[in-house]
PDB file of N, CA and C in Angstrom:
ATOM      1  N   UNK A   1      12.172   7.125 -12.740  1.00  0.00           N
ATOM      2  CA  UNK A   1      11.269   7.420 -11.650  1.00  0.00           C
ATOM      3  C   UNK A   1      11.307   8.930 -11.395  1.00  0.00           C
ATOM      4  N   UNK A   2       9.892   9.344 -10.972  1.00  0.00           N
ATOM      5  CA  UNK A   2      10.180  10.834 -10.556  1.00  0.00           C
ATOM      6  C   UNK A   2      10.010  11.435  -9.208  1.00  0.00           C
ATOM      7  N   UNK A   3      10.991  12.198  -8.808  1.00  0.00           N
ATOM      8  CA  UNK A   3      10.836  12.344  -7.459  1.00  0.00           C
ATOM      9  C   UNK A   3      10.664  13.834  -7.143  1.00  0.00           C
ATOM     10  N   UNK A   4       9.638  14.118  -6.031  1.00  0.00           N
ATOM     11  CA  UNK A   4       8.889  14.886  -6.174  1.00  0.00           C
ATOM     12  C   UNK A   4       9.456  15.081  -4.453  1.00  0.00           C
ATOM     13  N   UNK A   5       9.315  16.331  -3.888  1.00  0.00           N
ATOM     14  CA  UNK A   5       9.438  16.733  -2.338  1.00  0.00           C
ATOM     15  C   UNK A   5       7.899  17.363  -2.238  1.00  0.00           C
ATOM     16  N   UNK A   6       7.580  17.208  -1.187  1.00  0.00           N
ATOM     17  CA  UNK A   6       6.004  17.653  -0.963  1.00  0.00           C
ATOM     18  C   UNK A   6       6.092  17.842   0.659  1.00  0.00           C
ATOM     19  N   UNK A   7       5.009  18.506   1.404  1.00  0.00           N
ATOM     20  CA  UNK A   7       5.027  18.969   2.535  1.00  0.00           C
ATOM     21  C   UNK A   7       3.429  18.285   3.188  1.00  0.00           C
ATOM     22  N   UNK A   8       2.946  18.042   4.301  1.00  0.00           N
ATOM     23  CA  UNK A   8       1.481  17.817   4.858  1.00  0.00           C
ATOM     24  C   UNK A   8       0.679  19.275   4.122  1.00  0.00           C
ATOM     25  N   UNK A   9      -0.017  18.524   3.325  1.00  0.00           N
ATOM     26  CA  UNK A   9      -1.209  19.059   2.923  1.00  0.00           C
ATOM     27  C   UNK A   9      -0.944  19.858   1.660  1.00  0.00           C
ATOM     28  N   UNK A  10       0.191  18.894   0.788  1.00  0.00           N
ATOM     29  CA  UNK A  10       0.331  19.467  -0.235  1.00  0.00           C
ATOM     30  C   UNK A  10       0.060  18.052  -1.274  1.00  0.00           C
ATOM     31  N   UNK A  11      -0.290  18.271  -2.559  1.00  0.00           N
ATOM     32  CA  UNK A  11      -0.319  17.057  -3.351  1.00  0.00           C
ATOM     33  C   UNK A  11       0.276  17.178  -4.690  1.00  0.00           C
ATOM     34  N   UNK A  12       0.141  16.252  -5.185  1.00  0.00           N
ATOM     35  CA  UNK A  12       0.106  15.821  -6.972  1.00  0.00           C
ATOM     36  C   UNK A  12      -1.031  15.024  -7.701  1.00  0.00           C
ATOM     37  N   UNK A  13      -0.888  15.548  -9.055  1.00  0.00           N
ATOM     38  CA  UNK A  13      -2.051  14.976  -9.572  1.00  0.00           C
ATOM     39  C   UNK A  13      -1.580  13.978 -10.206  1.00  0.00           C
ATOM     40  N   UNK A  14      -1.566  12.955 -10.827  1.00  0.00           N
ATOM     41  CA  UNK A  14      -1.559  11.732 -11.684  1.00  0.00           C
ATOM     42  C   UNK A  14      -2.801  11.749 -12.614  1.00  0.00           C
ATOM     43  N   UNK A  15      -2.206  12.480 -14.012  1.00  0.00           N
ATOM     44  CA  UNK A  15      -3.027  12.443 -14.882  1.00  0.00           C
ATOM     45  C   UNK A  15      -4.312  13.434 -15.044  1.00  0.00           C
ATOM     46  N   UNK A  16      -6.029  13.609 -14.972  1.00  0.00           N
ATOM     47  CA  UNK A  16      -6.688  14.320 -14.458  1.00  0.00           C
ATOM     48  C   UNK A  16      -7.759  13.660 -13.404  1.00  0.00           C
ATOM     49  N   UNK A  17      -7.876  12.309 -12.988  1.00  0.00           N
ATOM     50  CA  UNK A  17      -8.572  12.546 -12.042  1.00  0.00           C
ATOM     51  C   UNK A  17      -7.826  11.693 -10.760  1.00  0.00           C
ATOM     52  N   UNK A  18      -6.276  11.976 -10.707  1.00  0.00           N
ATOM     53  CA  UNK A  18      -6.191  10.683  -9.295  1.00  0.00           C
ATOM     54  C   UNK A  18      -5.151  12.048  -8.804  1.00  0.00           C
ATOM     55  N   UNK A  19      -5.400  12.529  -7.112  1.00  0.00           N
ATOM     56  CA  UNK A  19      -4.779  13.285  -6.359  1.00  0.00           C
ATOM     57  C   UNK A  19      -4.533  12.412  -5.030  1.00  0.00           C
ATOM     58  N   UNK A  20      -2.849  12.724  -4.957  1.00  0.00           N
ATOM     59  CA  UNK A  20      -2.236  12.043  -3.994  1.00  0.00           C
ATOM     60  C   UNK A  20      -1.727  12.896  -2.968  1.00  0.00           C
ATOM     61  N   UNK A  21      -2.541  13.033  -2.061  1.00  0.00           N
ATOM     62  CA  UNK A  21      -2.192  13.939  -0.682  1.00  0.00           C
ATOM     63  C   UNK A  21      -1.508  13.472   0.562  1.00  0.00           C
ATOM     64  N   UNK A  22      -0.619  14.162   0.445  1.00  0.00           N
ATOM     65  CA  UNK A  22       0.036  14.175   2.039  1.00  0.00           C
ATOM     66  C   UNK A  22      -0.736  14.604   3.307  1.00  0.00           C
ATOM     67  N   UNK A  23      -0.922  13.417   3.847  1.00  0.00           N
ATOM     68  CA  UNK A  23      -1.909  14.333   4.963  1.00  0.00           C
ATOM     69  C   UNK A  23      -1.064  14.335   6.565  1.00  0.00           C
ATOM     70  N   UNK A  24       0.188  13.211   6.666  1.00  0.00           N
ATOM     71  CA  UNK A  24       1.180  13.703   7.936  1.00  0.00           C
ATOM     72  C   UNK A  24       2.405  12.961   7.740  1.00  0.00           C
ATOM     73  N   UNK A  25       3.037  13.420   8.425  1.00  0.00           N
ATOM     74  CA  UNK A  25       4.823  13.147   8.417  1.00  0.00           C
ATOM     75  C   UNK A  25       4.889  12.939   9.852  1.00  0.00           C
ATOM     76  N   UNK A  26       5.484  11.586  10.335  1.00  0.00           N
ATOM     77  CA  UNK A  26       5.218  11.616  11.677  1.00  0.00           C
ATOM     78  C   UNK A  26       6.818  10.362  11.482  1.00  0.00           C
ATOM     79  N   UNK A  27       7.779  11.129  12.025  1.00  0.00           N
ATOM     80  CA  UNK A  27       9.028  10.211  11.912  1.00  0.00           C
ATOM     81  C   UNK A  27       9.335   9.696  10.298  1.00  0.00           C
ATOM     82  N   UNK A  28       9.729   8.381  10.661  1.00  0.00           N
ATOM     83  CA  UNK A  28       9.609   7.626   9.387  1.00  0.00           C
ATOM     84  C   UNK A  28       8.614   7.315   8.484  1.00  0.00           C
ATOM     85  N   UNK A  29       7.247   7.746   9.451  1.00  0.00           N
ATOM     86  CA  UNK A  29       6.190   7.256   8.078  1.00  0.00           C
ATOM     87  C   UNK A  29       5.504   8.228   7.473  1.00  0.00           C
ATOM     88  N   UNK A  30       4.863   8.082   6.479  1.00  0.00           N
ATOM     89  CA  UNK A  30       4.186   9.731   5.699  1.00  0.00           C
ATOM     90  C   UNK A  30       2.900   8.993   5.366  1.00  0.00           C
ATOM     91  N   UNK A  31       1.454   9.464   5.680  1.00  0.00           N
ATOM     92  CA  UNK A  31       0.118   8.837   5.451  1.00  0.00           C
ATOM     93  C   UNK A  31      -0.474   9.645   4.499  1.00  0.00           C
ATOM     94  N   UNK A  32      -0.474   9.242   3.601  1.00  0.00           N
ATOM     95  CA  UNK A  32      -1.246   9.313   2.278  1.00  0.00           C
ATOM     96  C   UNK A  32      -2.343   9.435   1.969  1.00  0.00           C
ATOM     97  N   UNK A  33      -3.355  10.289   1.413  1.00  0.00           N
ATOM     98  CA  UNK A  33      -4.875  10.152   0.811  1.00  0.00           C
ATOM     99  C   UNK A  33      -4.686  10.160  -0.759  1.00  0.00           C
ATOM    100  N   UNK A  34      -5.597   9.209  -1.223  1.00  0.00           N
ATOM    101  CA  UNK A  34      -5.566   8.768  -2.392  1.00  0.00           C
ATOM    102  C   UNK A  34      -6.962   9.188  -2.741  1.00  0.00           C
ATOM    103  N   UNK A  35      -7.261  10.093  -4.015  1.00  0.00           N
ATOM    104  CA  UNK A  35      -8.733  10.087  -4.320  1.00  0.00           C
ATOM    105  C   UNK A  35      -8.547  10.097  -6.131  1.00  0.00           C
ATOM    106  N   UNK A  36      -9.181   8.885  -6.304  1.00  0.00           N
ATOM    107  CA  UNK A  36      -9.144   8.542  -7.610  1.00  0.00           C
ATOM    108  C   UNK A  36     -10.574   8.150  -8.201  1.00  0.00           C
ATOM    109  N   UNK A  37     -10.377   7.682  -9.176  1.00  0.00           N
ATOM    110  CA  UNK A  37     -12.302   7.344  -9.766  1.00  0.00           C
ATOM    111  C   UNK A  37     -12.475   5.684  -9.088  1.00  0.00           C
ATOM    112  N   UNK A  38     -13.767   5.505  -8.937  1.00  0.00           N
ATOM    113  CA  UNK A  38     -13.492   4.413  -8.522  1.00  0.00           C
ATOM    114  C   UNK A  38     -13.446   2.872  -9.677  1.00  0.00           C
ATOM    115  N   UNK A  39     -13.206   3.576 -10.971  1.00  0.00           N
ATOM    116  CA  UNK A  39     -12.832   2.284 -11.755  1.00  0.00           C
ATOM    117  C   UNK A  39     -11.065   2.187 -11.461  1.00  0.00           C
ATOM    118  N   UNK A  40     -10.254   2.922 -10.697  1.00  0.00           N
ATOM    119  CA  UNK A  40      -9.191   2.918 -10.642  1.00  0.00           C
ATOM    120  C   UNK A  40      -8.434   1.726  -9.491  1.00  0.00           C
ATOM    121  N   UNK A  41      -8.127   0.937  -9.502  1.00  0.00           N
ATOM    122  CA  UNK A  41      -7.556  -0.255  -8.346  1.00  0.00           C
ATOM    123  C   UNK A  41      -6.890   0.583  -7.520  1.00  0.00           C
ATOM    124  N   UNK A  42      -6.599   0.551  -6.421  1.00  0.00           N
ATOM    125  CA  UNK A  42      -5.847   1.191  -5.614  1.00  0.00           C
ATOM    126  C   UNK A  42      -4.938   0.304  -4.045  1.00  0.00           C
ATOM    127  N   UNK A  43      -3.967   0.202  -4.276  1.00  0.00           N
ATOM    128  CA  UNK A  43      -3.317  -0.975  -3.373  1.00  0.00           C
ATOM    129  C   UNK A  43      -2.045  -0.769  -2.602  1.00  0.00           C
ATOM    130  N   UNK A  44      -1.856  -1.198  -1.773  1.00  0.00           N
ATOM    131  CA  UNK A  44      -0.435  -1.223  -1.119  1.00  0.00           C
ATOM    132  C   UNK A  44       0.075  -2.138  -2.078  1.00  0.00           C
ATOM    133  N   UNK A  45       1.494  -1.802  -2.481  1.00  0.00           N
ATOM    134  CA  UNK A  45       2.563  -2.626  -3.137  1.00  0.00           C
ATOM    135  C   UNK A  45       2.386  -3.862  -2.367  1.00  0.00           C
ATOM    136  N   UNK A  46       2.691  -4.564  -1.155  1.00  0.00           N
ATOM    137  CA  UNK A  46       2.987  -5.804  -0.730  1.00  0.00           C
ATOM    138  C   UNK A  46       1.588  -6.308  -1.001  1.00  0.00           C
ATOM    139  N   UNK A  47       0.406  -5.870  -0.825  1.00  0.00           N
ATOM    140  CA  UNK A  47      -0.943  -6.422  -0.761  1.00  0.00           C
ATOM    141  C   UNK A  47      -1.142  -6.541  -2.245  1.00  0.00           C
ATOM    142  N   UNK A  48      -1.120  -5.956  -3.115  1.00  0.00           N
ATOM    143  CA  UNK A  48      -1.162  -6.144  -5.168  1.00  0.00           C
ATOM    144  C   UNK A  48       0.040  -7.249  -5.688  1.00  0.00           C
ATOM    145  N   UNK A  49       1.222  -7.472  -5.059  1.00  0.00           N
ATOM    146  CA  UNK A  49       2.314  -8.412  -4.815  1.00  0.00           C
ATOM    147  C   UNK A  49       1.168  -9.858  -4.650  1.00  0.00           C
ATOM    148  N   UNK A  50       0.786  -9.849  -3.266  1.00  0.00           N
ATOM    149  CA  UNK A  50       0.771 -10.696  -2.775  1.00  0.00           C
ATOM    150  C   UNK A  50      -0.768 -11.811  -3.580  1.00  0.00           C
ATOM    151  N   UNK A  51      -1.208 -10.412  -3.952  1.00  0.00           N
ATOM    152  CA  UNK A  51      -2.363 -11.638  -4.926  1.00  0.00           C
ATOM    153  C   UNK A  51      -2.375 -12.184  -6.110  1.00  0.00           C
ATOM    154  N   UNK A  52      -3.463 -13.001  -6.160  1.00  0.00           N
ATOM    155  CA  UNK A  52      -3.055 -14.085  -7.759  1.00  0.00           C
ATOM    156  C   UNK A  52      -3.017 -13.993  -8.599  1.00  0.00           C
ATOM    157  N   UNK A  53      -1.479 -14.005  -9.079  1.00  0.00           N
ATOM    158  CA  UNK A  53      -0.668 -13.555 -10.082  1.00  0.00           C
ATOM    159  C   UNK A  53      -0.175 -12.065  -9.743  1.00  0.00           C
ATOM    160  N   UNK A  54      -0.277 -11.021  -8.960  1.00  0.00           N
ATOM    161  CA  UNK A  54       0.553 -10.014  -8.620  1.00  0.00           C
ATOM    162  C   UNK A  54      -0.160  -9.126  -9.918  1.00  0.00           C
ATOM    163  N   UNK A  55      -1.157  -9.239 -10.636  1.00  0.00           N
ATOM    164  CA  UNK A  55      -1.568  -8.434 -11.647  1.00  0.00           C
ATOM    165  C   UNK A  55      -2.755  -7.726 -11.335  1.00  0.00           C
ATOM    166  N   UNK A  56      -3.471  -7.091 -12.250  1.00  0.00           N
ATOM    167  CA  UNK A  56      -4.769  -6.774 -12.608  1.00  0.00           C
ATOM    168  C   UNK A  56      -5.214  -7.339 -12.108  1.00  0.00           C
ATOM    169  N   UNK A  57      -6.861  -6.966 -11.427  1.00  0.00           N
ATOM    170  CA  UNK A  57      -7.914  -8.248 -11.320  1.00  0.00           C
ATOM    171  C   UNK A  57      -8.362  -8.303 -12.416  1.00  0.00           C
ATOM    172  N   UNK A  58      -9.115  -9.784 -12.327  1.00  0.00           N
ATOM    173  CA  UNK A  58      -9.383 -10.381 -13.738  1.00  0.00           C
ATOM    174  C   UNK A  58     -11.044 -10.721 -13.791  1.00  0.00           C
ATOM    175  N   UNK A  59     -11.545 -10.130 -13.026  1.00  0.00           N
ATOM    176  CA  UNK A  59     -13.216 -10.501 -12.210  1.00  0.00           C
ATOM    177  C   UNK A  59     -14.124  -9.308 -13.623  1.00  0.00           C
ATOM    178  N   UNK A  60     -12.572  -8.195 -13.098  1.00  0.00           N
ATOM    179  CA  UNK A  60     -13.747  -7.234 -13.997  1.00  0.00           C
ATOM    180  C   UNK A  60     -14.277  -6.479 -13.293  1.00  0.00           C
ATOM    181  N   UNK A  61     -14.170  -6.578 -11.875  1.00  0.00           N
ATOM    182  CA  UNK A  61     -14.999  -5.925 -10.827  1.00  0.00           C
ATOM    183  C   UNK A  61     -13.707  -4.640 -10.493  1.00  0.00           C
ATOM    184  N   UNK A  62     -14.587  -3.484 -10.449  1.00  0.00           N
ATOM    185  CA  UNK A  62     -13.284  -2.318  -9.700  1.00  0.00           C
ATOM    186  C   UNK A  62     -13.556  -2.936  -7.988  1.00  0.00           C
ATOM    187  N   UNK A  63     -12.361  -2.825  -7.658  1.00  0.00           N
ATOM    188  CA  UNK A  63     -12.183  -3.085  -6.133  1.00  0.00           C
ATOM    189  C   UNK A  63     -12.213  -1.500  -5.482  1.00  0.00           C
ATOM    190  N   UNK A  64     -12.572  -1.562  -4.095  1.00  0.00           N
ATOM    191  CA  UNK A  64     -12.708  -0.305  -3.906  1.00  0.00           C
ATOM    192  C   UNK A  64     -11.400   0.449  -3.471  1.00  0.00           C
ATOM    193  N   UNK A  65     -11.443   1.721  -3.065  1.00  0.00           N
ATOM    194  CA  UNK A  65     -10.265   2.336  -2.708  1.00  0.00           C
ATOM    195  C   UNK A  65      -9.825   1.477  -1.313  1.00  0.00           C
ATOM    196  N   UNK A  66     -10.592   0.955  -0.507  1.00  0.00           N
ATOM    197  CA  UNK A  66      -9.923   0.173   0.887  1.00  0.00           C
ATOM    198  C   UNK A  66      -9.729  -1.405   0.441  1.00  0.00           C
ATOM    199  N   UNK A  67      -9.877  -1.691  -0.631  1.00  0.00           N
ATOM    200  CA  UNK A  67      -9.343  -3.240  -0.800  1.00  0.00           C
ATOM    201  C   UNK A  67      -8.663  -4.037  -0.213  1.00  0.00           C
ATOM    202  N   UNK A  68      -7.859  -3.044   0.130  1.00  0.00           N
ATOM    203  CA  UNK A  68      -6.665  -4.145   0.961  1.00  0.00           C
ATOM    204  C   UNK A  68      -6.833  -3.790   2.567  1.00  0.00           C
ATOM    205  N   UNK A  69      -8.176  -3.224   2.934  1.00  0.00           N
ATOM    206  CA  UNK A  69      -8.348  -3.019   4.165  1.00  0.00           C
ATOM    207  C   UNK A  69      -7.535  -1.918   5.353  1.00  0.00           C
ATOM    208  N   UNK A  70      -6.857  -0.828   4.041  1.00  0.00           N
ATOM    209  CA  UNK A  70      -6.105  -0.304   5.089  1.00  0.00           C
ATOM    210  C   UNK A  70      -6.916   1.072   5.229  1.00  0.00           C
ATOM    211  N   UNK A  71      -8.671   1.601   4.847  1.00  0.00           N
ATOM    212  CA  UNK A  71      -8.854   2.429   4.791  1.00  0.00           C
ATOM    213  C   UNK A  71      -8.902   2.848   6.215  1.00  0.00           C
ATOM    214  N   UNK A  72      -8.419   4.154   6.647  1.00  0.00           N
ATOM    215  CA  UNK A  72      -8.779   4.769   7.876  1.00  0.00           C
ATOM    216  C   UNK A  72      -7.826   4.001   8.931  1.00  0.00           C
ATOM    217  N   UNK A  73      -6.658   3.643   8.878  1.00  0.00           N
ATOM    218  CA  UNK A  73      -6.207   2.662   9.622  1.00  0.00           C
ATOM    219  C   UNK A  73      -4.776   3.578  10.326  1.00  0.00           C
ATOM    220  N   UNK A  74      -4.068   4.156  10.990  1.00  0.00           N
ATOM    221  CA  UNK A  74      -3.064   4.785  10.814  1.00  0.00           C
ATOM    222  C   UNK A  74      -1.807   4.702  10.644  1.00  0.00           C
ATOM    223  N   UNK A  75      -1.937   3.537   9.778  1.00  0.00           N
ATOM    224  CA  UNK A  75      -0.722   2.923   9.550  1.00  0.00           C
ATOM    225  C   UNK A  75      -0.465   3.099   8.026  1.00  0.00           C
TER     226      UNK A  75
END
C-alpha cells in the first residue's frame, strides 16, 4: 500500500485521468473530491462491499460518480 501525507487542497493523480482532492480536515474525518471519467465506478468501500457479489457491475452500465448517494453530502 502507498501512503501518501497531503494537506486541504492538495491532491494525487491515479494514473492520467482520476484526481483525488482533499478538500477538508475537520477532526477525524477528511472529505474527499473524486474527479474521474465517467466510465470509471466510483464507491464507498462499505457501499461496493455491500452489493451483489461485492464486484464489478455486471449491467455494463457506468454508474455515476454519486452511486452510492453520497454526492454533496458532508459526510
Amino acid at each position: 500500500m502507498l501512503v501518501l501525507t497531503r494537506k486541504t487542497n492538495q491532491s494525487i493523480m491515479i494514473g492520467d485521468g482520476i484526481e483525488v482532492s482533499i478538500l477538508s480536515v475537520s477532526g477525524d474525518k477528511v472529505r474527499i473530491g473524486i474527479d474521474a471519467p465517467r466510465d470509471i465506478a466510483v464507491f464507498r468501500k462499505e457501499v461496493y462491499e455491500a452489493r451483489d457479489g461485492g464486484g464489478p457491475a455486471t449491467d455494463g452500465a457506468a454508474p455515476s460518480a454519486a452511486a452510492d448517494g453520497s454526492a454533496g453530502s458532508a459526510d
